[in-house]
Protein backbone atom coordinates (compact mmCIF):
# COMPACT_ATOMS: atom_id res chain seq x y z
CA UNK A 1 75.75 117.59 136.17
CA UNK A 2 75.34 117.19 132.20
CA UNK A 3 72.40 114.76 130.92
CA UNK A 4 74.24 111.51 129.70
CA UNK A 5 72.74 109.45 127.33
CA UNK A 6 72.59 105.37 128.28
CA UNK A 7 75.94 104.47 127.00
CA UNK A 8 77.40 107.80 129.17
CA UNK A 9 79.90 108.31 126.36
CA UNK A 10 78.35 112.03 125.07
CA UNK A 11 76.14 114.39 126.20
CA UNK A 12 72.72 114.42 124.87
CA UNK A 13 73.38 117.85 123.13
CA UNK A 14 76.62 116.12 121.29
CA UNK A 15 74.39 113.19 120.58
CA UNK A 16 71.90 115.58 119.14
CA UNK A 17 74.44 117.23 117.04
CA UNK A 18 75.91 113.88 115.84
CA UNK A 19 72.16 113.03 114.69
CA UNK A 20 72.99 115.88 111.52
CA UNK A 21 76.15 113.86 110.53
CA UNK A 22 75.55 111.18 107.65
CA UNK A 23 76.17 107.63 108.39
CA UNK A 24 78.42 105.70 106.83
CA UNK A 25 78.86 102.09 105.96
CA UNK A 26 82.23 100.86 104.84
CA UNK A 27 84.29 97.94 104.03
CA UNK A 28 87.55 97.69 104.88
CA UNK A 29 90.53 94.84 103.17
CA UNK A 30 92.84 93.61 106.22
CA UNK A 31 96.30 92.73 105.90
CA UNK A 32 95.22 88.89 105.46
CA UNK A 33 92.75 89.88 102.29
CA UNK A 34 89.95 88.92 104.16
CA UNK A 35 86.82 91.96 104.35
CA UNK A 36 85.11 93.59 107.60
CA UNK A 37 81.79 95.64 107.15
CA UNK A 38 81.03 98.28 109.42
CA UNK A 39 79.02 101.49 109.84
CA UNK A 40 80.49 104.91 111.84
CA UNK A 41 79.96 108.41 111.63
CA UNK A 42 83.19 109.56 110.96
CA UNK A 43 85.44 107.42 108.62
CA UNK A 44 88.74 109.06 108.44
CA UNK A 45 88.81 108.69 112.64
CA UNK A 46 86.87 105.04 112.33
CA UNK A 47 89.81 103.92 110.15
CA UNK A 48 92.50 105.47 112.12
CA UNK A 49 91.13 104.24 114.91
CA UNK A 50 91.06 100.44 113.84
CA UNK A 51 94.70 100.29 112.06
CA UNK A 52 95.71 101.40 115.80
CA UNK A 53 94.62 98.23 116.94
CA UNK A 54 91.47 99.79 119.10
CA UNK A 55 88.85 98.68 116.34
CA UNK A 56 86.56 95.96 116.27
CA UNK A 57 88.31 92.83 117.45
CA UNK A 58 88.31 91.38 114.08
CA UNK A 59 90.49 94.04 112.64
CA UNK A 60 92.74 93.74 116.11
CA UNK A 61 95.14 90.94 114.51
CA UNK A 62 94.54 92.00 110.78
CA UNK A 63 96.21 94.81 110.61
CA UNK A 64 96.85 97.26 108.84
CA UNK A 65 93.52 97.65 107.00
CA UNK A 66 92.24 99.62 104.09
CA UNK A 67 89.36 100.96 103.08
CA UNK A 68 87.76 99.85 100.17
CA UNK A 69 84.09 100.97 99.89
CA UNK A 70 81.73 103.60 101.67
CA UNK A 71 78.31 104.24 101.19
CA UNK A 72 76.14 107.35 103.09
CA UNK A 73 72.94 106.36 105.14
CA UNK A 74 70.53 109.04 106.19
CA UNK A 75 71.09 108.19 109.76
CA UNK A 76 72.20 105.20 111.78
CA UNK A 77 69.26 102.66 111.46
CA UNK A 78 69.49 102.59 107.83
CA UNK A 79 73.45 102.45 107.80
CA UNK A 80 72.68 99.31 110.23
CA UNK A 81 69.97 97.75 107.91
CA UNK A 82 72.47 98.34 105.05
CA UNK A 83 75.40 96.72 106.99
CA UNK A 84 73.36 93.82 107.57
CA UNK A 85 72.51 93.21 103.83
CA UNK A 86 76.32 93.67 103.38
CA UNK A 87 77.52 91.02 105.57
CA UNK A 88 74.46 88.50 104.23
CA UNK A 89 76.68 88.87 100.94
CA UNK A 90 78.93 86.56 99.77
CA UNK A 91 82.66 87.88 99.10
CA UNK A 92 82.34 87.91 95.31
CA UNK A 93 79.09 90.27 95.43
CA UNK A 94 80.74 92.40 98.19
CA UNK A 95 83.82 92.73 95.28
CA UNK A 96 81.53 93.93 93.12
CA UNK A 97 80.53 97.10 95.55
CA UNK A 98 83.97 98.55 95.40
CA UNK A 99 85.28 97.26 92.27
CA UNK A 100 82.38 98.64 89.88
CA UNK A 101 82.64 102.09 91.79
């Protein structure tokens, strides 16, 4: 029997391994204009996997999306400190991200 972690979803080796993968935050435009912030390892399969409707529920009946900004973390508590001072932006300053890159 393999060591699960809490969640159950990987091993602990995998979760080990995914620990050496940068974190991402991103911000994706939906069909209806309006902007979701989120954080993922793996943005290529994290946007796949939301414009197939299996994303955050948000994104479920905005589809398609696209993604507009990204910005590497060092691991997953700073991409989660950095998505909250995201989404404490207003939608003009969260412009401003992508648009200026």
């Amino acid at each position: 029997m393999a060591n699960y972690n809490v969640s159950g979803l990987m091993t602990l080796s995998e979760l080990a391994k995914n620990n050496n993968k940068p974190w991402w935050v991103y911000i994706v435009e939906c069909a209806d204009n309006t902007l979701y912030t989120g954080i993922t390892n793996d943005i290529d399969k994290r946007i796949s996997v939301h414009n197939a409707g299996k994303g955050a529920k948000y994104t479920q009946s905005r589809l398609p999306v696209k993604l507009v900004y990204q910005e590497s973390c060092k691991d997953r508590v700073h991409a989660g400190q950095r998505e909250y001072q995201i989404k404490q932006l207003n939608r003009s300053d969260k412009e401003k991200l992508f648009i200026l890159k």
